[in-house]
C-alpha atoms as a PDB file:
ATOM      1  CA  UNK A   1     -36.805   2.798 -40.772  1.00  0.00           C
ATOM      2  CA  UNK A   2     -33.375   4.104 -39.355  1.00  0.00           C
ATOM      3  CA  UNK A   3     -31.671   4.221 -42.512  1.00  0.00           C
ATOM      4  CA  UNK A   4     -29.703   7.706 -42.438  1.00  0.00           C
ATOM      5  CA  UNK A   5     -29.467   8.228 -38.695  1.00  0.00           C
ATOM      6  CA  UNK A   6     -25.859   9.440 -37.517  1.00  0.00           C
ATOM      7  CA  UNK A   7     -24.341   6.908 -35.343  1.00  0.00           C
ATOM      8  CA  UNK A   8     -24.020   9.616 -32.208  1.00  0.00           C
ATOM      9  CA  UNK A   9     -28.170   9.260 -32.052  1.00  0.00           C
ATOM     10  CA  UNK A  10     -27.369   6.143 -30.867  1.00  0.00           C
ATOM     11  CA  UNK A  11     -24.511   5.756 -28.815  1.00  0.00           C
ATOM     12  CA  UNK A  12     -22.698   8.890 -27.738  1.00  0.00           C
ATOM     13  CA  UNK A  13     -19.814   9.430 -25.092  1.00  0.00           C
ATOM     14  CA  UNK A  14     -17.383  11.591 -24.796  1.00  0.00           C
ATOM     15  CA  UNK A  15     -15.023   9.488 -22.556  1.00  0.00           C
ATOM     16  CA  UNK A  16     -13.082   7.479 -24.820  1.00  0.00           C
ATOM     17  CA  UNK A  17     -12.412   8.080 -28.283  1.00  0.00           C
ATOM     18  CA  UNK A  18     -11.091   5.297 -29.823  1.00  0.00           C
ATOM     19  CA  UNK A  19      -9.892   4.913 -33.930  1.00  0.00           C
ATOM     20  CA  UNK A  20      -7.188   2.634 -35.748  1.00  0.00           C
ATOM     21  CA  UNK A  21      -4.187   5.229 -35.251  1.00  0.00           C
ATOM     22  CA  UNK A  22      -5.373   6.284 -31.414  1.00  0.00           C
ATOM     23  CA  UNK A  23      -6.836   5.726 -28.217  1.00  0.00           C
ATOM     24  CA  UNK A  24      -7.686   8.919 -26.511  1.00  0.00           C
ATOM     25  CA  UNK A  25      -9.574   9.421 -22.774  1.00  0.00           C
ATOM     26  CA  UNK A  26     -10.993  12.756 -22.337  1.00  0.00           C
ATOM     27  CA  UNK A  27      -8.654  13.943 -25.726  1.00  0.00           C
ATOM     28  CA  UNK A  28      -5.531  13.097 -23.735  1.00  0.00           C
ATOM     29  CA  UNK A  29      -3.536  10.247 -25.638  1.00  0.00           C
ATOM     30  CA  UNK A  30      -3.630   6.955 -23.813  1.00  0.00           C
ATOM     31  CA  UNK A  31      -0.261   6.120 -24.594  1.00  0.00           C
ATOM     32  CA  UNK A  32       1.077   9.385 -22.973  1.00  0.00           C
ATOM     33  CA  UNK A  33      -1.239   8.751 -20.091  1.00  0.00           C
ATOM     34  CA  UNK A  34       0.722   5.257 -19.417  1.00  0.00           C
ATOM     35  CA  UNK A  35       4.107   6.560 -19.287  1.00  0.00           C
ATOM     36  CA  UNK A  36       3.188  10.124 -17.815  1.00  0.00           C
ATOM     37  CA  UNK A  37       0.271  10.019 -15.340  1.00  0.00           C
ATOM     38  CA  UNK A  38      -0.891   7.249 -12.458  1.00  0.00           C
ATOM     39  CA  UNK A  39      -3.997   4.668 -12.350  1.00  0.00           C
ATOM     40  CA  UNK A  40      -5.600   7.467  -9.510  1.00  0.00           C
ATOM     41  CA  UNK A  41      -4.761   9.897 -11.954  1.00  0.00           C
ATOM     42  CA  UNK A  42      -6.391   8.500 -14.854  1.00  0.00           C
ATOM     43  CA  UNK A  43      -9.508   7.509 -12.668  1.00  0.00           C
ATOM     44  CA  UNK A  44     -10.313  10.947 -11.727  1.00  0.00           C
ATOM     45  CA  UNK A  45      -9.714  12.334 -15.463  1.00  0.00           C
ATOM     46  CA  UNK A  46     -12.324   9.811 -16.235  1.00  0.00           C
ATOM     47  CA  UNK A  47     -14.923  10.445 -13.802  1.00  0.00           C
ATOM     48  CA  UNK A  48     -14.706  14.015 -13.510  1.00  0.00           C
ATOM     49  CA  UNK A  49     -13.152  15.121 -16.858  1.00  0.00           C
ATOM     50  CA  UNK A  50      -9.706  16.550 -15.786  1.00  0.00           C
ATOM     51  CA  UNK A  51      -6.318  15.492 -14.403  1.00  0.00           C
ATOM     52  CA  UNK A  52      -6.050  15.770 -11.115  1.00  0.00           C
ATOM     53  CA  UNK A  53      -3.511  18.420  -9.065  1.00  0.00           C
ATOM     54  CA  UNK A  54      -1.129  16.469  -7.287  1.00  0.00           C
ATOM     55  CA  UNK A  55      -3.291  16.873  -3.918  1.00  0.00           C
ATOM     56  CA  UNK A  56      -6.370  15.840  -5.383  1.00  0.00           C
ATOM     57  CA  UNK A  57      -4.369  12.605  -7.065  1.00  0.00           C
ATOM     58  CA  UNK A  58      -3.413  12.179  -3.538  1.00  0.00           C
ATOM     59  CA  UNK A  59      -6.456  11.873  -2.447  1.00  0.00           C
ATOM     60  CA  UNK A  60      -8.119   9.678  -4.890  1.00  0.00           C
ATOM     61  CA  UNK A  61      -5.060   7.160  -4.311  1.00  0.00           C
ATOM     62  CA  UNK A  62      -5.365   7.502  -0.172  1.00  0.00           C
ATOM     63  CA  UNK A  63      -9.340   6.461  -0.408  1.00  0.00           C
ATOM     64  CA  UNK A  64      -8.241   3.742  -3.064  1.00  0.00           C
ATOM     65  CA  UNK A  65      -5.512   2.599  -0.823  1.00  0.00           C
ATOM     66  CA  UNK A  66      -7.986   2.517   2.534  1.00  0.00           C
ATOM     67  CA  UNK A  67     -10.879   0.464   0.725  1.00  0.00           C
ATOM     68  CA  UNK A  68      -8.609  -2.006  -0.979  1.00  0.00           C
ATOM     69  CA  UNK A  69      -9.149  -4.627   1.776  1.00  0.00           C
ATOM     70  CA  UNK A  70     -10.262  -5.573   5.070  1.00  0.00           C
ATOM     71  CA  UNK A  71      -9.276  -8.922   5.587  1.00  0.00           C
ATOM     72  CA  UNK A  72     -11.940 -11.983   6.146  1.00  0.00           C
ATOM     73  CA  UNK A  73     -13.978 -10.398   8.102  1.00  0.00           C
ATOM     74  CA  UNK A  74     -15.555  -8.631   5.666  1.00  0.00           C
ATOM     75  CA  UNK A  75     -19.172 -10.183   3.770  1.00  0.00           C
ATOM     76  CA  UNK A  76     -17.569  -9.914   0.525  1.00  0.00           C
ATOM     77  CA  UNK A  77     -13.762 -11.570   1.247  1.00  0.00           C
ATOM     78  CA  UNK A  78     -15.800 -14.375   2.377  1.00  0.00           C
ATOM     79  CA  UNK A  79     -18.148 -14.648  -1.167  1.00  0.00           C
ATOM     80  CA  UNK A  80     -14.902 -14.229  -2.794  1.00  0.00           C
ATOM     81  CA  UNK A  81     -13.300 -17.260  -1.850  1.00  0.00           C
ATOM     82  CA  UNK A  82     -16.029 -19.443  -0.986  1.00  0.00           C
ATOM     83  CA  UNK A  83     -16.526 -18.818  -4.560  1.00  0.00           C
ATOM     84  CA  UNK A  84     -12.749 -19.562  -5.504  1.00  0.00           C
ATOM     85  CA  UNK A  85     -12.544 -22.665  -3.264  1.00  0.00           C
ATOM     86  CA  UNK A  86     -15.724 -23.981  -5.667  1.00  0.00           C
ATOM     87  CA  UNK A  87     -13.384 -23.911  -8.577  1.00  0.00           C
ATOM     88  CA  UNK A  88     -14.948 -20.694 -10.576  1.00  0.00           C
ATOM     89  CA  UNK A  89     -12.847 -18.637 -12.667  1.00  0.00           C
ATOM     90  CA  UNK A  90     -11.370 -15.445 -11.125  1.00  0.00           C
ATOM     91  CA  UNK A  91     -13.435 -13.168 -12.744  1.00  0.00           C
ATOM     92  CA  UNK A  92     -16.774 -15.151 -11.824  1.00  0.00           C
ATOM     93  CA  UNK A  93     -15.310 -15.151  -8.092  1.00  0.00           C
ATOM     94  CA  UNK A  94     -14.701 -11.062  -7.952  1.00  0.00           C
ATOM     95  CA  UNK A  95     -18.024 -10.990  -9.200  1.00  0.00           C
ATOM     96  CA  UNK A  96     -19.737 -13.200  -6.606  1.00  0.00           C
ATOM     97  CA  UNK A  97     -18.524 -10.873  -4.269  1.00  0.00           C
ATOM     98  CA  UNK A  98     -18.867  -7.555  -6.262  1.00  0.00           C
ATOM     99  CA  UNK A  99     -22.939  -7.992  -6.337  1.00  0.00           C
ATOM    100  CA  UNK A 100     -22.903  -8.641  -2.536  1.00  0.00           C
ATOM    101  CA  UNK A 101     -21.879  -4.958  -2.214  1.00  0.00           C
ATOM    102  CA  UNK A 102     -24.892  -3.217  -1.342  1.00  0.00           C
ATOM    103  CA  UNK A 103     -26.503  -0.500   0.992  1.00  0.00           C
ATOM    104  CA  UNK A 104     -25.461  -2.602   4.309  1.00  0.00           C
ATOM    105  CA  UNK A 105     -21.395  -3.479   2.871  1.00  0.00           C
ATOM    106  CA  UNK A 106     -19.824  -0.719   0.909  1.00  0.00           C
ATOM    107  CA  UNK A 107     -22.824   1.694   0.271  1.00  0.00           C
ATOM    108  CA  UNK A 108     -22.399   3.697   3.266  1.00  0.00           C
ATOM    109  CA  UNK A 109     -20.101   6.313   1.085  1.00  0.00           C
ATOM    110  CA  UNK A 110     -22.875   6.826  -1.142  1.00  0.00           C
ATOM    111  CA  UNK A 111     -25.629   7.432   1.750  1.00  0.00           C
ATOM    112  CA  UNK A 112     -23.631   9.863   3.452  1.00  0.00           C
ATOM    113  CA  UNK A 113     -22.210  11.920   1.060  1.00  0.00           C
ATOM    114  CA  UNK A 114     -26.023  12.115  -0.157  1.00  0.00           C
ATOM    115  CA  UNK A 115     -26.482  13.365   3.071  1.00  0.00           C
ATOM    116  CA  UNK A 116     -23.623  15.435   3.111  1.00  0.00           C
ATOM    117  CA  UNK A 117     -25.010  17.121  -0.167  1.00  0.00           C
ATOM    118  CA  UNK A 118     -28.586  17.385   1.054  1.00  0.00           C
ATOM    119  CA  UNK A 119     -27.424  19.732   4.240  1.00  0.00           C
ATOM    120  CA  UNK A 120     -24.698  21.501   2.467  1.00  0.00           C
ATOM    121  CA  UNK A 121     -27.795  22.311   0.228  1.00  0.00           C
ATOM    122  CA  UNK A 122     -30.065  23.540   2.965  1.00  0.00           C
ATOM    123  CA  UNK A 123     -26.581  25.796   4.571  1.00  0.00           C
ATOM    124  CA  UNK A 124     -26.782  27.391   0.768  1.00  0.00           C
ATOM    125  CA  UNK A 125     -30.558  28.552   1.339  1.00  0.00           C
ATOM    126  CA  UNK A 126     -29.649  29.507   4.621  1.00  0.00           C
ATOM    127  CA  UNK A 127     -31.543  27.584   6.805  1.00  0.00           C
ATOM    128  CA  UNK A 128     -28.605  27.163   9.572  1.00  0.00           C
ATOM    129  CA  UNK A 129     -24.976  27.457   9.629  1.00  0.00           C
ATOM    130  CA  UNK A 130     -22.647  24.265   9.652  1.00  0.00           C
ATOM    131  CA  UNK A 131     -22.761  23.465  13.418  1.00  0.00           C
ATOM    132  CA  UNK A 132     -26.458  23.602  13.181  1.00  0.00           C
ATOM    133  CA  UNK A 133     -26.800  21.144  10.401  1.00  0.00           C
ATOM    134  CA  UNK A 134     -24.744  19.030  12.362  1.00  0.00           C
ATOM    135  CA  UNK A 135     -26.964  19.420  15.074  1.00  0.00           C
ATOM    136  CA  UNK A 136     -29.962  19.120  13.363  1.00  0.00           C
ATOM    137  CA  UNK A 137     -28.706  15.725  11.195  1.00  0.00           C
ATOM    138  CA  UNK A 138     -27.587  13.749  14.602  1.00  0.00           C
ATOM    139  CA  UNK A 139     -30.956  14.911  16.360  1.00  0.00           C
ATOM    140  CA  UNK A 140     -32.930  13.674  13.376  1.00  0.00           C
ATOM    141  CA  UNK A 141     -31.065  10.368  12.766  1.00  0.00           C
ATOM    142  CA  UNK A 142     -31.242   9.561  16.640  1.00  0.00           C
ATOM    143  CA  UNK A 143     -35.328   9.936  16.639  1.00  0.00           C
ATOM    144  CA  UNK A 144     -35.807   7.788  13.362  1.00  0.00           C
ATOM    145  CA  UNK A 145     -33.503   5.308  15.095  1.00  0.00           C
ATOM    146  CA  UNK A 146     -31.216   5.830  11.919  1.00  0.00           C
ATOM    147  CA  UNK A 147     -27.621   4.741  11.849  1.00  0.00           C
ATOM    148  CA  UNK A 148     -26.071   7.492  10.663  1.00  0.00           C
ATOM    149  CA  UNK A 149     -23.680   6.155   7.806  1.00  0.00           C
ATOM    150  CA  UNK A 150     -20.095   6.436   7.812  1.00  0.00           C
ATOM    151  CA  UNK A 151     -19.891   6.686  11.793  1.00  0.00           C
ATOM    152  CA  UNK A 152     -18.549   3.793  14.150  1.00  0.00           C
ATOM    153  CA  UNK A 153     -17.633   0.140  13.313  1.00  0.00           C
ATOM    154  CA  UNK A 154     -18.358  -2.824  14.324  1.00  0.00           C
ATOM    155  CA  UNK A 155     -14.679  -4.201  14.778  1.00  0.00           C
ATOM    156  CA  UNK A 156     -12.343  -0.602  15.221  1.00  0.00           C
ATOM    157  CA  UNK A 157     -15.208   0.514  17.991  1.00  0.00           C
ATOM    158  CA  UNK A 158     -12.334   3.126  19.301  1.00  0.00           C
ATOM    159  CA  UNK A 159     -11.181   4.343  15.998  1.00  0.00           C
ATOM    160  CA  UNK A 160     -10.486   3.233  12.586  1.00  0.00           C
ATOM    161  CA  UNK A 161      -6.892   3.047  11.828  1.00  0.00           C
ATOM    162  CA  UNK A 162      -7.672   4.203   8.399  1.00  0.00           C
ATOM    163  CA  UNK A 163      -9.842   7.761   9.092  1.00  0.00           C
ATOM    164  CA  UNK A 164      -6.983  10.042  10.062  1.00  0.00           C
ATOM    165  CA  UNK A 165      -4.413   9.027   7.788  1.00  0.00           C
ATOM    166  CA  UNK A 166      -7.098  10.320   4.745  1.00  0.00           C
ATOM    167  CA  UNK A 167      -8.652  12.993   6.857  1.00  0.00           C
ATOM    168  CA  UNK A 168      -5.165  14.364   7.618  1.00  0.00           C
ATOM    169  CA  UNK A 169      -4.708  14.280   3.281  1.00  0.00           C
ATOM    170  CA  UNK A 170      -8.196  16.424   2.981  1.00  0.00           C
ATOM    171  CA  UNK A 171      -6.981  18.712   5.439  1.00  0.00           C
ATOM    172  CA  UNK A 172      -3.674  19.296   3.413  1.00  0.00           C
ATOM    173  CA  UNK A 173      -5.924  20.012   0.264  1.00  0.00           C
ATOM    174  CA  UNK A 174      -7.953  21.727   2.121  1.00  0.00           C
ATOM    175  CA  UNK A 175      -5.200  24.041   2.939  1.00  0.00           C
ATOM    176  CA  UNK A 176      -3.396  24.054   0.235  1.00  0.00           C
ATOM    177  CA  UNK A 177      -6.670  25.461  -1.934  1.00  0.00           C
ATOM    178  CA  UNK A 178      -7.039  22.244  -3.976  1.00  0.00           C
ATOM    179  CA  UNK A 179     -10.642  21.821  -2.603  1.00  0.00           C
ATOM    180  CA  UNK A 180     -12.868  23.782  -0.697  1.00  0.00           C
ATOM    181  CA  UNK A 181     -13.070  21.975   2.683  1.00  0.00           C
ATOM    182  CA  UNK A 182     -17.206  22.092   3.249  1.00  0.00           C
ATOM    183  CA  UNK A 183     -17.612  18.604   2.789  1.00  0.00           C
ATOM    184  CA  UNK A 184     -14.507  17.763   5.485  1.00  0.00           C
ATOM    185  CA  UNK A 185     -15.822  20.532   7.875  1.00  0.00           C
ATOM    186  CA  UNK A 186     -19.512  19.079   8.143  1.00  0.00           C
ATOM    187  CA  UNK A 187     -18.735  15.551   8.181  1.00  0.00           C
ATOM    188  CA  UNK A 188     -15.811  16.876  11.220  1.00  0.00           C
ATOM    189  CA  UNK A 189     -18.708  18.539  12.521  1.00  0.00           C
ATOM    190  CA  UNK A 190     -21.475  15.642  12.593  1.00  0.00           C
ATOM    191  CA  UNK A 191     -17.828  13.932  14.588  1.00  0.00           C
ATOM    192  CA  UNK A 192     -18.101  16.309  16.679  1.00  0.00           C
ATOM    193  CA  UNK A 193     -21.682  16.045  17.659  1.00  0.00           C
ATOM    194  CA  UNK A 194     -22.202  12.350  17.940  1.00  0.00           C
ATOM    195  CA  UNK A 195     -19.038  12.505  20.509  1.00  0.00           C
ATOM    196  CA  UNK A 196     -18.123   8.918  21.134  1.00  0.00           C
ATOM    197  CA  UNK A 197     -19.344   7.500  17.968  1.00  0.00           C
ATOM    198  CA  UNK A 198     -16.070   8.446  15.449  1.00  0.00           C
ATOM    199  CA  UNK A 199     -16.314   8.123  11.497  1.00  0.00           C
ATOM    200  CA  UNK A 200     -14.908   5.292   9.846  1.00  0.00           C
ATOM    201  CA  UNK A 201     -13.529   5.312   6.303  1.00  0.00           C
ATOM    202  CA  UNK A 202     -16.716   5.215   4.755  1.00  0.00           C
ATOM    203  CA  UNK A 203     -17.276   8.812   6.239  1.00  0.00           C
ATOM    204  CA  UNK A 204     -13.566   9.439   5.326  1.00  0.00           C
ATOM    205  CA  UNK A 205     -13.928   8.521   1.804  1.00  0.00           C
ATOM    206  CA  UNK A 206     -17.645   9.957   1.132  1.00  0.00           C
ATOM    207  CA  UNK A 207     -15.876  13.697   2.401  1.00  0.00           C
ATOM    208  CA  UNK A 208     -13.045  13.167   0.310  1.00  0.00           C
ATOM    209  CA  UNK A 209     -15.046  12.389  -2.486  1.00  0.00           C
ATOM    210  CA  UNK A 210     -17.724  15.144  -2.005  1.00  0.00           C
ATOM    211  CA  UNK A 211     -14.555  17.377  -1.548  1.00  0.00           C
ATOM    212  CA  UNK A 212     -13.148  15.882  -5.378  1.00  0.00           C
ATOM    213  CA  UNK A 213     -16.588  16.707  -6.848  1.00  0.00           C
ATOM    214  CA  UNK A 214     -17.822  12.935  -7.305  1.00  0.00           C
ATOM    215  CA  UNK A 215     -21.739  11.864  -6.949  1.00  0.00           C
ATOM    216  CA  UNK A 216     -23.147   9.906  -4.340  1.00  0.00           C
ATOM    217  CA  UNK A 217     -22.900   6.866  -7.233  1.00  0.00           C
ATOM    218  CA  UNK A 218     -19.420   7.590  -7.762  1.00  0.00           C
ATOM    219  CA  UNK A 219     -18.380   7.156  -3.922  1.00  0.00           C
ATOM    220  CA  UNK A 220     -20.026   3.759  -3.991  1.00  0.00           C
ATOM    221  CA  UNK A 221     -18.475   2.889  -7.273  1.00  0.00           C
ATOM    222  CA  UNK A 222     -14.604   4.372  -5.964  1.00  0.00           C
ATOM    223  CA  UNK A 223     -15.148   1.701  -2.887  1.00  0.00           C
ATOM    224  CA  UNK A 224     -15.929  -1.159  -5.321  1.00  0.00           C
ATOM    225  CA  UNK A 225     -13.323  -0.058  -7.661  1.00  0.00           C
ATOM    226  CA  UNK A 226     -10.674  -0.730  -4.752  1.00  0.00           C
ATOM    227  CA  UNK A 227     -12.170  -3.260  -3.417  1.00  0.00           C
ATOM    228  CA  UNK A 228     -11.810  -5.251  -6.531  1.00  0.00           C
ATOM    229  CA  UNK A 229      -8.107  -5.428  -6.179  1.00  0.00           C
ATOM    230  CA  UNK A 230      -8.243  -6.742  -2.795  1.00  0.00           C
ATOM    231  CA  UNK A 231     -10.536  -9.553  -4.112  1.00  0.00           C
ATOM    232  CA  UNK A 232      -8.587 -10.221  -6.972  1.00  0.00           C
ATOM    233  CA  UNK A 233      -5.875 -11.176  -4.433  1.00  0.00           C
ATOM    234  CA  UNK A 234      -8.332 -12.980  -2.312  1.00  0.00           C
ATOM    235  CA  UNK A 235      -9.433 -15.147  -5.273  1.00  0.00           C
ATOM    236  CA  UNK A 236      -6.143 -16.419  -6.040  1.00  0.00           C
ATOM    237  CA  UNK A 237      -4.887 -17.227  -2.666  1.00  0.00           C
ATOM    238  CA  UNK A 238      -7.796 -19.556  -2.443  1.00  0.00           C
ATOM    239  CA  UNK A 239      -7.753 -21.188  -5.845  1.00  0.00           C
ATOM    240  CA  UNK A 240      -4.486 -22.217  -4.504  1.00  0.00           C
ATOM    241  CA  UNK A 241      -5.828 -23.517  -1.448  1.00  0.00           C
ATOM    242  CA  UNK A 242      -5.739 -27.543  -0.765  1.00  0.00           C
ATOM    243  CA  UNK A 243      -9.342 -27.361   0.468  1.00  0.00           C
ATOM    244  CA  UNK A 244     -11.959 -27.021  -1.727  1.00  0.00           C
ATOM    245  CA  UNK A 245     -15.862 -26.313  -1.646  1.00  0.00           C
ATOM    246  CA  UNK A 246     -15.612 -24.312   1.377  1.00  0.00           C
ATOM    247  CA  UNK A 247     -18.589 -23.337   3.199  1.00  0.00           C
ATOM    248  CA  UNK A 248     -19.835 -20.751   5.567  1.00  0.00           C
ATOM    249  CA  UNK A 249     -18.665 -22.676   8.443  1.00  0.00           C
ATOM    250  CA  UNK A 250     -15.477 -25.358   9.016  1.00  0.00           C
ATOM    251  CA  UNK A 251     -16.974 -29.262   8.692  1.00  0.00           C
ATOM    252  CA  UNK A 252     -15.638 -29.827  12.442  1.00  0.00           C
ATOM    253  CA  UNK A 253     -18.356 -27.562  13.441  1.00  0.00           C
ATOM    254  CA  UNK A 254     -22.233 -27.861  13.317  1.00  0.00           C
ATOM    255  CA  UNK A 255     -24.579 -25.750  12.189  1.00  0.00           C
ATOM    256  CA  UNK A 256     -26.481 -23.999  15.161  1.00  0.00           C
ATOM    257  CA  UNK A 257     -30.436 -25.239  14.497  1.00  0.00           C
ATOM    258  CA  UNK A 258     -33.303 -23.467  16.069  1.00  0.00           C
ATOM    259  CA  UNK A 259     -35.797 -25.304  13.994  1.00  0.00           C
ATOM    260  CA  UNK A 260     -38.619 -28.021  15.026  1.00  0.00           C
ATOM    261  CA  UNK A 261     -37.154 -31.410  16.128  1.00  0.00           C
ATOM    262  CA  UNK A 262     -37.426 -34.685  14.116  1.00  0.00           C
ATOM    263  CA  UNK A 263     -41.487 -35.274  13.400  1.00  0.00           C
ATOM    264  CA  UNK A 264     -43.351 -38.008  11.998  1.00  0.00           C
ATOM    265  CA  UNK A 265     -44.963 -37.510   8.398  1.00  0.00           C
ATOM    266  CA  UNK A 266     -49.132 -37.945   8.944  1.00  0.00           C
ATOM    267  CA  UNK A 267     -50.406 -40.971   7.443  1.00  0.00           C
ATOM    268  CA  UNK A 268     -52.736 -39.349   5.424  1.00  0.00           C
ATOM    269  CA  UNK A 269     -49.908 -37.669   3.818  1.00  0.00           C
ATOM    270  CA  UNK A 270     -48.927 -40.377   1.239  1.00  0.00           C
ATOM    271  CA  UNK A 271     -49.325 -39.477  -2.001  1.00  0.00           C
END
């Protein structure tokens, strides 16, 4: 029934072109991509079709470098090697931990910078300037009873040690003409107006990558991306741990139980 049909009706890309003699990404050879150009390099060229200037490459590499770990405290350091200490394979460890990153930890790039795009969207039509939008987003989030994503953290509740080390990198690019800035104003902006609630990284990151051009999907992706490497590490510490078949709590310690206490089975109950 197909017989005839050109092979691009069926799969199509134009990332990668691969053939015997050649391996090309976005029609630049891979092997002059190895010895010429970085991993943050390459990442952009394949997400957004071009190499990078050296302050975007900057960038990509400084929200890589902030998401690559945050210790155990975080859901998916935990799956990681809980996962390890059971014995599994590296790659079905990072994986255990990869699918735990959802809306709640490491989608909170994703939901602001749709955000982000949404009110840079309305500022186009012109229904308010920058400061309004701010105004208007805070407002709106506060009567929903909305955590407004990419602001304040549970642990750094003064500041994240990891926001102005990439803000200060946007601002730079900013400056320098490398990208436009309206993504880093308005999230500086929404700062601004929630007062003593300060952006984290995932605000950092969803600017910067707003600022680079990426989606909404693309932010989430960049944070798993970097994350990976983190649990990579994760993963083989623990495989190398003495313990094994860890659990969500240490065996000298018991379970807190709020359930019924111990009951009698009816009589009539037998089978």
């Amino acid at each position: 029934m197909n017989a005839g049909r050109a092979p691009e009706e069926y799969w199509d890309t134009s990332i990668t072109q691969t053939t015997p003699e050649a391996i090309r990404v976005r029609g630049y050879d891979l092997g002059e991509l190895i010895s010429g150009r970085s991993f943050a390099d390459t990442v952009h060229l394949l997400l957004l079709g071009e190499l990078p200037s050296p302050a975007r490459r900057r960038l990509v590499e400084a929200i890589m470098v902030a998401s690559v770990d945050h210790g155990l405290r975080a859901p998916s350091v935990g799956a990681v090697r809980i996962a390890a200490s059971c014995g599994l394979p590296v790659n079905h460890a990072m994986a255990s931990a990869v699918n735990i990153l959802g809306d709640v930890h490491g989608g909170a790039g994703q939901q602001l910078l749709e955000d982000l795009d949404a009110l840079l969207a309305r500022i186009d039509a012109g229904e308010f300037d920058q400061e309004d939008a701010a105004r208007s987003y805070v407002a709106d989030n506060k009567r929903r009873r909305r955590r407004i994503p990419g602001f304040g953290h549970p642990y750094h509740r003064r500041r994240d040690p990891r926001r102005d080390p990439v803000m200060d990198l946007a601002a730079d690019a900013v400056r320098s003409g490398d990208v436009a800035g309206r993504h880093v104003g308005l999230v500086e902006a929404i700062e601004r107006e929630l007062g003593t609630v300060p952006m984290n990284v995932d605000g950092a990151a969803a600017a910067v990558c707003g600022e680079l051009g990426m989606t909404p999907a693309m932010a989430r992706g960049m944070f798993v991306v970097a994350r990976s490497a983190g649990l990579l590490a994760h993963a083989i510490e623990e495989s190398g741990q003495p313990t094994v078949l860890k659990s969500v709590l240490p065996p000298w310690i018991d379970p807190p139980y709020s359930g019924s206490g111990p009951r009698t089975l009816p009589a009539d109950a037998a089978p």
